[in-house]
Each structure stands twice: as C-alpha cells, then as structure tokens.
C-alpha atoms as a PDB file:
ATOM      1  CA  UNK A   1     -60.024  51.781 -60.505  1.00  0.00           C
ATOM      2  CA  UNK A   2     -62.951  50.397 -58.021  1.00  0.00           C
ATOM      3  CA  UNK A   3     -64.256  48.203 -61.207  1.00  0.00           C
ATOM      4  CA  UNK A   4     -60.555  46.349 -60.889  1.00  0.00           C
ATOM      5  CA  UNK A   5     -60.169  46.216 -57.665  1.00  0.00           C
ATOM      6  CA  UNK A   6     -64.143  44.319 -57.519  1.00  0.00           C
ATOM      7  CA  UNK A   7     -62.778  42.268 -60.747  1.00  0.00           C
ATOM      8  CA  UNK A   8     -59.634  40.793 -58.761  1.00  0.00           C
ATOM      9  CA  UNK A   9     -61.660  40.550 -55.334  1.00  0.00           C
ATOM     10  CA  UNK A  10     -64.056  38.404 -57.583  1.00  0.00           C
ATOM     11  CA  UNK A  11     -61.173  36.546 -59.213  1.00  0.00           C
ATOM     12  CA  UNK A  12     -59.839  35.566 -55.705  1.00  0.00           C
ATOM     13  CA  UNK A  13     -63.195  34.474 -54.433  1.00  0.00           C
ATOM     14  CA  UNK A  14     -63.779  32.348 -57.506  1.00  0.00           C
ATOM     15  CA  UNK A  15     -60.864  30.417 -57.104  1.00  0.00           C
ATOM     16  CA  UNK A  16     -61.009  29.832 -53.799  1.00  0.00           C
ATOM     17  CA  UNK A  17     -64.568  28.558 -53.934  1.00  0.00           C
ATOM     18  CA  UNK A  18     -62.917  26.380 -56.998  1.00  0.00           C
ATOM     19  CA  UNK A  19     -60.149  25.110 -54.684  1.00  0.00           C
ATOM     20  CA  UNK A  20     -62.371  24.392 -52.175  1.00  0.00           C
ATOM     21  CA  UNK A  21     -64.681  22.270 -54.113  1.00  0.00           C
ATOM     22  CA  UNK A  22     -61.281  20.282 -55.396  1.00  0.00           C
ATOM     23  CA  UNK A  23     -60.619  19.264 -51.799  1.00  0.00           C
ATOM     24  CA  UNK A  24     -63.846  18.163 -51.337  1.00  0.00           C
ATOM     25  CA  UNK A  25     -64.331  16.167 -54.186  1.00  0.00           C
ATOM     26  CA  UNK A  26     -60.630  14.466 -54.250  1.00  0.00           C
ATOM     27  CA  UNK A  27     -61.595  11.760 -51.945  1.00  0.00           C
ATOM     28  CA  UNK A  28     -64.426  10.922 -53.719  1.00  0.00           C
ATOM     29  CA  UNK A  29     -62.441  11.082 -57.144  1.00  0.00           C
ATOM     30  CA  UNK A  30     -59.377   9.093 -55.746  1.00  0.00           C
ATOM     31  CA  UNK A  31     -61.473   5.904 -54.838  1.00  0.00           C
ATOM     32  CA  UNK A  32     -62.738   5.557 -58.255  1.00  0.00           C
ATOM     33  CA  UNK A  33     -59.736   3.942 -59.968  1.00  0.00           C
ATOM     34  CA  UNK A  34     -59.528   0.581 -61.551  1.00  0.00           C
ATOM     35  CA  UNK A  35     -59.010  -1.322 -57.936  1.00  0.00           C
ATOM     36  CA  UNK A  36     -61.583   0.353 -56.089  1.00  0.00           C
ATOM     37  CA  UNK A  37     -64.450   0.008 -59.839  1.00  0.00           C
ATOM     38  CA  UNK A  38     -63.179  -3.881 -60.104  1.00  0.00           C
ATOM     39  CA  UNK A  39     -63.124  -4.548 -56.013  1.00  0.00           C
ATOM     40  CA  UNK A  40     -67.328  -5.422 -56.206  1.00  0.00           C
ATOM     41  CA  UNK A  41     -66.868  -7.997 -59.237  1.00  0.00           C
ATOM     42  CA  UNK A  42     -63.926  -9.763 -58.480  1.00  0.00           C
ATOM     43  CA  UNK A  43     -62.100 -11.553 -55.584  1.00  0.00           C
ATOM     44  CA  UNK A  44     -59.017 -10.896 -53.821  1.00  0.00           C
ATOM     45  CA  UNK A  45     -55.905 -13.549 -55.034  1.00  0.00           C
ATOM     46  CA  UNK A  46     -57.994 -14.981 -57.773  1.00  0.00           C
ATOM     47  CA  UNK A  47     -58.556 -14.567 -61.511  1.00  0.00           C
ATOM     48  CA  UNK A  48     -61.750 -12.733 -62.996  1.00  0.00           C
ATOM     49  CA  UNK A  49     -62.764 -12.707 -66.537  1.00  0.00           C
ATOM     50  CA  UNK A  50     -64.329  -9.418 -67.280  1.00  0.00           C
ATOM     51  CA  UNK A  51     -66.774  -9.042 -69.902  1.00  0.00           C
ATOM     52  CA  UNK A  52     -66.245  -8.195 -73.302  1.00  0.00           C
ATOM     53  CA  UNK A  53     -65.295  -4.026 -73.843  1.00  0.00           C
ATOM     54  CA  UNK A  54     -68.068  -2.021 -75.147  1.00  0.00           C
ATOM     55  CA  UNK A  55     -68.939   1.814 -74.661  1.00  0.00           C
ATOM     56  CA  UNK A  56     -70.767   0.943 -71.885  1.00  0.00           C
ATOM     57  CA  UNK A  57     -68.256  -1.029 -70.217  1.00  0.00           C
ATOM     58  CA  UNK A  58     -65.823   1.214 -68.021  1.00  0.00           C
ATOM     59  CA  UNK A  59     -64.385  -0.698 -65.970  1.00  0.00           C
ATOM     60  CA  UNK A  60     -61.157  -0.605 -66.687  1.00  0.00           C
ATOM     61  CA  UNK A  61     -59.486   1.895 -69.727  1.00  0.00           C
ATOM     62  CA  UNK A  62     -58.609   1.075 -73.477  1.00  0.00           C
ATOM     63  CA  UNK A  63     -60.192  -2.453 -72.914  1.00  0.00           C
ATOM     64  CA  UNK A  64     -59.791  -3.558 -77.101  1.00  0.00           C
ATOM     65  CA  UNK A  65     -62.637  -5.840 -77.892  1.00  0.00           C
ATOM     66  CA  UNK A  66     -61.039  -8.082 -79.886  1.00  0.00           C
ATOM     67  CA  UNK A  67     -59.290  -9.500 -76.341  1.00  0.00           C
ATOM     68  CA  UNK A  68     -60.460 -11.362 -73.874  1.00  0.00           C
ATOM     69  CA  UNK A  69     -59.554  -9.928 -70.650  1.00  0.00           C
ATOM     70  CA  UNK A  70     -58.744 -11.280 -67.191  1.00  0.00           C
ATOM     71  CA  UNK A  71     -58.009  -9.492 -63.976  1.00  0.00           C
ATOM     72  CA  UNK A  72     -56.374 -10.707 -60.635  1.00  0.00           C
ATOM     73  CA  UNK A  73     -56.683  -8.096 -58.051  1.00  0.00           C
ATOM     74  CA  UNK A  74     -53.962  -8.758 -55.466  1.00  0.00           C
ATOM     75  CA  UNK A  75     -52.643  -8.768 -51.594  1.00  0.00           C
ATOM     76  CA  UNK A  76     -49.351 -10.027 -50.750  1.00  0.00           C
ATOM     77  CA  UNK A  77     -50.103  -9.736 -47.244  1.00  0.00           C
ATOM     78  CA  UNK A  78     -50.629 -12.559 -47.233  1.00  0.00           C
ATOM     79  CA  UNK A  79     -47.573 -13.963 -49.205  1.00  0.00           C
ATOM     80  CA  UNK A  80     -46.384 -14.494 -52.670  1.00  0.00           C
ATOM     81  CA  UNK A  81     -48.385 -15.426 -55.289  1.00  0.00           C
ATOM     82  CA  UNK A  82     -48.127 -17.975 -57.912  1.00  0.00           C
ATOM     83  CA  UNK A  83     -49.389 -17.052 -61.261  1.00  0.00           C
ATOM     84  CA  UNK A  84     -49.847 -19.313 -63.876  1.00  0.00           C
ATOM     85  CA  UNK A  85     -51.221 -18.580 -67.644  1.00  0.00           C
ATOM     86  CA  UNK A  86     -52.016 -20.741 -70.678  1.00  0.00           C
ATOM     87  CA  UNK A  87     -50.800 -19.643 -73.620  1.00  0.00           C
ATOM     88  CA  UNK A  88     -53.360 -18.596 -76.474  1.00  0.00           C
ATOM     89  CA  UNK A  89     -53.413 -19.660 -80.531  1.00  0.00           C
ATOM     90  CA  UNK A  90     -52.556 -16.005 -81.153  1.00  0.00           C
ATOM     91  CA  UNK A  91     -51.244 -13.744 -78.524  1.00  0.00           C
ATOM     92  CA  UNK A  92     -51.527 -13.491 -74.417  1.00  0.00           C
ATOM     93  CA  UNK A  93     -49.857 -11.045 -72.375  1.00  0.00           C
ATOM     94  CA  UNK A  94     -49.868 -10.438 -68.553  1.00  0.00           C
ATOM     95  CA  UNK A  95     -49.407  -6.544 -67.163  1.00  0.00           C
ATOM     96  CA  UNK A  96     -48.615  -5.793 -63.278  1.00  0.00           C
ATOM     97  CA  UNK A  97     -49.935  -2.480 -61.870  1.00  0.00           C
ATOM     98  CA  UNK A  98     -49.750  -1.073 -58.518  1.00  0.00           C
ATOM     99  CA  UNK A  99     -52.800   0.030 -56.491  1.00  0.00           C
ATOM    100  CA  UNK A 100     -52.374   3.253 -58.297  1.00  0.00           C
ATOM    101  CA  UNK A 101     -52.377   1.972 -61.296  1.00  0.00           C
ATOM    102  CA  UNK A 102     -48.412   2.246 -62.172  1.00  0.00           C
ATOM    103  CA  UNK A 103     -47.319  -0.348 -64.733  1.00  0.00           C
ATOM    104  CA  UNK A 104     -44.052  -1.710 -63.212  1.00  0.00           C
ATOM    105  CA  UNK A 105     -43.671  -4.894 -65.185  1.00  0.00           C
ATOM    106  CA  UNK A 106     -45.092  -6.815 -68.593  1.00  0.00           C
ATOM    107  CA  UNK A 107     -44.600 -10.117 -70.023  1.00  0.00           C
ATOM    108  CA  UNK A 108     -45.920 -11.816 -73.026  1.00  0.00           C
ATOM    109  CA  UNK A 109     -46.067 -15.610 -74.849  1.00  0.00           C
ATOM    110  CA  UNK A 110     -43.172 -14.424 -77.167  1.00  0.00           C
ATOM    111  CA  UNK A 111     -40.676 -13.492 -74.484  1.00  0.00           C
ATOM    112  CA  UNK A 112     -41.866 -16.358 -71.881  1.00  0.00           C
ATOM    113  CA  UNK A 113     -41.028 -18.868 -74.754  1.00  0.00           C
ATOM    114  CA  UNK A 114     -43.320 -21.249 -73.181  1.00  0.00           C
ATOM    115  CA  UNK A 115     -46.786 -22.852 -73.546  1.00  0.00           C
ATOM    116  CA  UNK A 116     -48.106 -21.530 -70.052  1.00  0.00           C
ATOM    117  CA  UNK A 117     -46.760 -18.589 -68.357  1.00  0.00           C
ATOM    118  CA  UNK A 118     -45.739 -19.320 -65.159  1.00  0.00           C
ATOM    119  CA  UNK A 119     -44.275 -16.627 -62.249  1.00  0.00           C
ATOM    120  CA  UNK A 120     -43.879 -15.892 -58.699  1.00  0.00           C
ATOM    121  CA  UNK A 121     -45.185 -12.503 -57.109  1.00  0.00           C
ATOM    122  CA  UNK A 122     -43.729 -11.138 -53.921  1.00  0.00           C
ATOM    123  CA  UNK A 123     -42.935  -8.084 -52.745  1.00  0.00           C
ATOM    124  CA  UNK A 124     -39.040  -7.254 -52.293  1.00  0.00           C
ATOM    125  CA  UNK A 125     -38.963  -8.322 -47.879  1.00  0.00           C
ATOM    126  CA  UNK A 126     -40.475 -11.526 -49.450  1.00  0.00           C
ATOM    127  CA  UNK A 127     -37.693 -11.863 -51.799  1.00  0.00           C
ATOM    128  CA  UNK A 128     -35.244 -11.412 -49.461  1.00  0.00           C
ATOM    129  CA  UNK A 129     -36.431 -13.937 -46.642  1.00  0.00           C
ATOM    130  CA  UNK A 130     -35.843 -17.055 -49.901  1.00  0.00           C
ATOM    131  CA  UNK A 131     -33.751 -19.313 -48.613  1.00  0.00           C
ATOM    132  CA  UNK A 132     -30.575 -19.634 -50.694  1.00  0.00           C
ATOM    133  CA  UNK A 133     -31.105 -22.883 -52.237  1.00  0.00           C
ATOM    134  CA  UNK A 134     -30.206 -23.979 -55.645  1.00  0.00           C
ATOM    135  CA  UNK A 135     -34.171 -25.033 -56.638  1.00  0.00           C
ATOM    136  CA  UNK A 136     -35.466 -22.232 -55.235  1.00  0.00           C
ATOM    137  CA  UNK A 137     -32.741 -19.741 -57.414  1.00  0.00           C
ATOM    138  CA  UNK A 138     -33.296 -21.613 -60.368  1.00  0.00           C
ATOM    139  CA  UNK A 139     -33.525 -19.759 -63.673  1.00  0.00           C
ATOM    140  CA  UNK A 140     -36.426 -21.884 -64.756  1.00  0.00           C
ATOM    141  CA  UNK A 141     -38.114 -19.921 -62.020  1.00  0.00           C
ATOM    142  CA  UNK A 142     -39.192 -16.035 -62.993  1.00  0.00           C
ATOM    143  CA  UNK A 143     -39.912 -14.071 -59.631  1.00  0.00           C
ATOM    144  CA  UNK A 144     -41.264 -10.665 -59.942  1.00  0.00           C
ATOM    145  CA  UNK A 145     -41.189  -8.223 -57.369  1.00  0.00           C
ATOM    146  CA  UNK A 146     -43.758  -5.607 -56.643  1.00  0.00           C
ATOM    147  CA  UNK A 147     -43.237  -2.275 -55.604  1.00  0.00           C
ATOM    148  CA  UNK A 148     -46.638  -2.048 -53.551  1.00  0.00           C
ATOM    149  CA  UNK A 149     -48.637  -4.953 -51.593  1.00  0.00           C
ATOM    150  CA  UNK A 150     -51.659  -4.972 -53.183  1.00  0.00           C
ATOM    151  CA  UNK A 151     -52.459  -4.290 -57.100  1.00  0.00           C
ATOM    152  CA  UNK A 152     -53.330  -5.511 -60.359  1.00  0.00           C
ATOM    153  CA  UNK A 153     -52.596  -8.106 -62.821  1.00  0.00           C
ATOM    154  CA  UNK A 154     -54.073  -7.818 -66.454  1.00  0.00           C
ATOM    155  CA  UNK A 155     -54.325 -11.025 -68.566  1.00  0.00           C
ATOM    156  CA  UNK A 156     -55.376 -10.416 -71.860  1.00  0.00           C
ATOM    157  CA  UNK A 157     -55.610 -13.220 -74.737  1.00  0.00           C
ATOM    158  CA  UNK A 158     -56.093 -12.070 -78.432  1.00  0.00           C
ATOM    159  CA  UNK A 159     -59.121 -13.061 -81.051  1.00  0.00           C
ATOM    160  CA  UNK A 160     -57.358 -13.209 -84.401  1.00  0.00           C
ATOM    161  CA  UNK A 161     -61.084 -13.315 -85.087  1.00  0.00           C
ATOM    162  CA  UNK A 162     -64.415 -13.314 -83.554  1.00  0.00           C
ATOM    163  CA  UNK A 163     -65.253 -16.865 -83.708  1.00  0.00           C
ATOM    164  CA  UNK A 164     -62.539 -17.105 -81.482  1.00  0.00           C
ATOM    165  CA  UNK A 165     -63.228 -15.125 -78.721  1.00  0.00           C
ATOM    166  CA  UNK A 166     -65.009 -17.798 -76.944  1.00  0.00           C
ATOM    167  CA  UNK A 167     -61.076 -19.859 -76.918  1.00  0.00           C
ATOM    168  CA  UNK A 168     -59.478 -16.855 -75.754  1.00  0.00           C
ATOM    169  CA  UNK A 169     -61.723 -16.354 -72.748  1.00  0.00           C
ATOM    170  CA  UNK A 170     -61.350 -19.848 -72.108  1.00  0.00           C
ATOM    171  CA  UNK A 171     -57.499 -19.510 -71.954  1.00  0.00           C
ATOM    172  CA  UNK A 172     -58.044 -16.912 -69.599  1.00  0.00           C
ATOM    173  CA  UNK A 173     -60.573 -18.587 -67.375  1.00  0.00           C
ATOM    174  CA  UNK A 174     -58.120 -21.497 -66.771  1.00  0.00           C
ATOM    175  CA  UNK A 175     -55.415 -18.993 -65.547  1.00  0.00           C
ATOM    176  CA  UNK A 176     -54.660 -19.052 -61.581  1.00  0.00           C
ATOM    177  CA  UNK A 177     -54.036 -16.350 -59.330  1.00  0.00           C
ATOM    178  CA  UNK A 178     -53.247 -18.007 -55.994  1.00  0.00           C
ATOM    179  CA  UNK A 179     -51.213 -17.335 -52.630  1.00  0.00           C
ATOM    180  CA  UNK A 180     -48.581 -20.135 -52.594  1.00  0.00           C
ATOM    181  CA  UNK A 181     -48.743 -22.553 -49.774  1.00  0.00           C
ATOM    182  CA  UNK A 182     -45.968 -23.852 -48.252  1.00  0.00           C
ATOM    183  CA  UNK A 183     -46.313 -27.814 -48.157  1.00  0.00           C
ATOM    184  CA  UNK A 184     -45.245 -28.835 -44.370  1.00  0.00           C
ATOM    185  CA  UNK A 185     -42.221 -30.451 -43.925  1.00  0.00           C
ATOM    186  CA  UNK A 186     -42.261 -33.856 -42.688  1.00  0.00           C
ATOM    187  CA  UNK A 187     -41.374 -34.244 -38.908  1.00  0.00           C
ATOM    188  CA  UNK A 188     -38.103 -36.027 -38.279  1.00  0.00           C
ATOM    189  CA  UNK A 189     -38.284 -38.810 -35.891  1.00  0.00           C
ATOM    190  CA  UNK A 190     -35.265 -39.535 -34.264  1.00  0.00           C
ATOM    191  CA  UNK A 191     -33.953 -43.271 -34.031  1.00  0.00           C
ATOM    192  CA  UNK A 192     -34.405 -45.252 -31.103  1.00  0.00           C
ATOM    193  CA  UNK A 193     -31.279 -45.701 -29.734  1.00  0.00           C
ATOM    194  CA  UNK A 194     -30.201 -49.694 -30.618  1.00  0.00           C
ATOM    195  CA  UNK A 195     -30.893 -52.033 -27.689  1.00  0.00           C
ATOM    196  CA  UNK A 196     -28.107 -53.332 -25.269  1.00  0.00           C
ATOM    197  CA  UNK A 197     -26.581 -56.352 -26.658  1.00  0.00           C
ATOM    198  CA  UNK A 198     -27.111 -59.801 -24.721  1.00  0.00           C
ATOM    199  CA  UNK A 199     -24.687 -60.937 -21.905  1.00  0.00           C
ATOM    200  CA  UNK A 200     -22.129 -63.515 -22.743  1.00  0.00           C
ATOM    201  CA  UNK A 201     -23.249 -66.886 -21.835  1.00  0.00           C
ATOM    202  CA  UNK A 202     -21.812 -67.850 -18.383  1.00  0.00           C
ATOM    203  CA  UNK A 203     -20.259 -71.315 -18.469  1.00  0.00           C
ATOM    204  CA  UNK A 204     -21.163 -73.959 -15.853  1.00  0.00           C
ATOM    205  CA  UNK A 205     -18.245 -74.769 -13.022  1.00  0.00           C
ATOM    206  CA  UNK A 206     -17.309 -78.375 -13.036  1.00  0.00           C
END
C-alpha cells in the first residue's frame, strides 16, 4: 500500500516538473516558426529567393528541390500590397500564410490564365475603405484579403529539369513584393474669374 501511494506521489511530481518545463520552453519554441527563422535573411515587403532545399536547409518545411523558391515576408501596416509574378516554362504557384503559418489562400499559372500573376493584398478594413469606382472593382483586378497583418507569401517556380533551375530562380527573382503607393492627385486650380468687359465708347457732344 505505501509502495503505491510513493508510485502516484512520484507520478504527480514527474508531471508537474514535465509541465513546468513546457511553460518554460513554449516561448522559446513559439518564436521559431517560419517568420521568426526567415526574419534575419529577408526584408519586410520585398521578395527573397531562398536557396536551393537540401537536408541542411531548414528554413522553411517540405522545400522540394526541384523548385526554386521565393519568399515575401509581409506587413500591411503599412497598406496593401501589390504582388506581381512572372510566369515560368513549367509551373509557378504563389501560397499566402498567416504569421502562424495558416494557409488561407493559393493561386497558380493554370488558374491565373495569364503570363504574370498579378494581385492586390490587403487586409479586410483595407478592403472596405476602396472607393466604389468602376476601375478600381474591375474583374481584371484579383484582391486578396488576409486574415492577419503580417505573414507569408511563398513563390515557388518548377525545374522540369536541372538545367533549368537557374530560369526558374530567375522568374522568381524578377517577382515584386511592394506596398502600393498612391500617385498624388493633381491639385485643381480654380479659374480666374474672366475680366470686366470694357466700357462702351462715350460719343462726343456736338
């Protein structure tokens, strides 16, 4: 009876200790994501071409060698973001992750029908404060809203083979990750008002 009741006091002090070390080591263990392992090698609204995936490379997870891969780590603090992306021989796709690394959207060359994929990023109060206009609704523009202010974006362009690796991470190195800036409006002038119109001529008395 005394050799259960030590076996269960033991139990309970075990996992306590092995809670305790849990709550410890969470911070540590929550700031080692993708963000936080790409934050030294890249910069903030701007595209990154990582280097190609090998065992030793762990920066992000599942990186297939035969793609070239691009990163934009971004803040739409800022505001939106335009993101623009050449389309490969092969295959490209783009991936949007939160800060916690939750895919929320994915596009590729197939479904963007186009030779350069091209879309807005903004969170959903960014959406909302667009001004109603016809060019700004258009359907030729693809606006994707994020769920958190600051994330990832994964480009990744396929090698059909490996003599063509060096293409693909050229398609990715022209890609842009940028903050859109508005262009300032030109400043209206208002018209002088006309001038007065001459008096009548006044004709001489005889």
């Amino acid at each position: 009876m005394i050799r259960l009741v030590f076996t269960i006091i033991a139990g309970v002090l075990l996992g306590g200790v092995v809670h305790l070390v849990s709550v410890l080591a969470l911070p540590r263990i929550a700031t080692q994501d993708a963000y936080s392992r790409l934050t030294p090698i890249t910069k903030l609204n701007a595209v990154t071409v990582l280097p190609p995936a090998d065992p030793s490379n762990t920066l992000m997870p599942y990186l297939d060698p035969a793609f070239a891969t691009a990163v934009c780590r971004y803040d739409l603090s800022g505001g939106p973001i335009k993101l623009t992306v050449p389309v490969s021989q092969a295959y490209t796709s783009v991936s949007f992750y939160t800060r916690n690394e939750l895919a929320y959207y994915a596009i590729n060359d197939r479904s963007a029908g186009k030779k350069v994929i091209e879309l807005d990023l903004m969170t959903e109060a960014q959406h909302d404060e667009l001004p109603e206009d016809e060019e700004v609704t258009s359907a030729d523009r693809l606006i994707i809203d994020s769920p958190s202010v600051t994330g990832l974006i994964v480009l990744k362009a396929l090698a059909a083979e490996p003599g063509l690796m060096p293409q693909a991470q050229a398609t990715m190195a022209a890609s842009k990750c940028a903050v859109q800036v508005e262009e300032p409006q030109p400043k209206q002038v208002a018209p002088s008002p006309p001038a007065p119109a001459p008096p009548p001529p006044q004709r001489g008395k005889r």
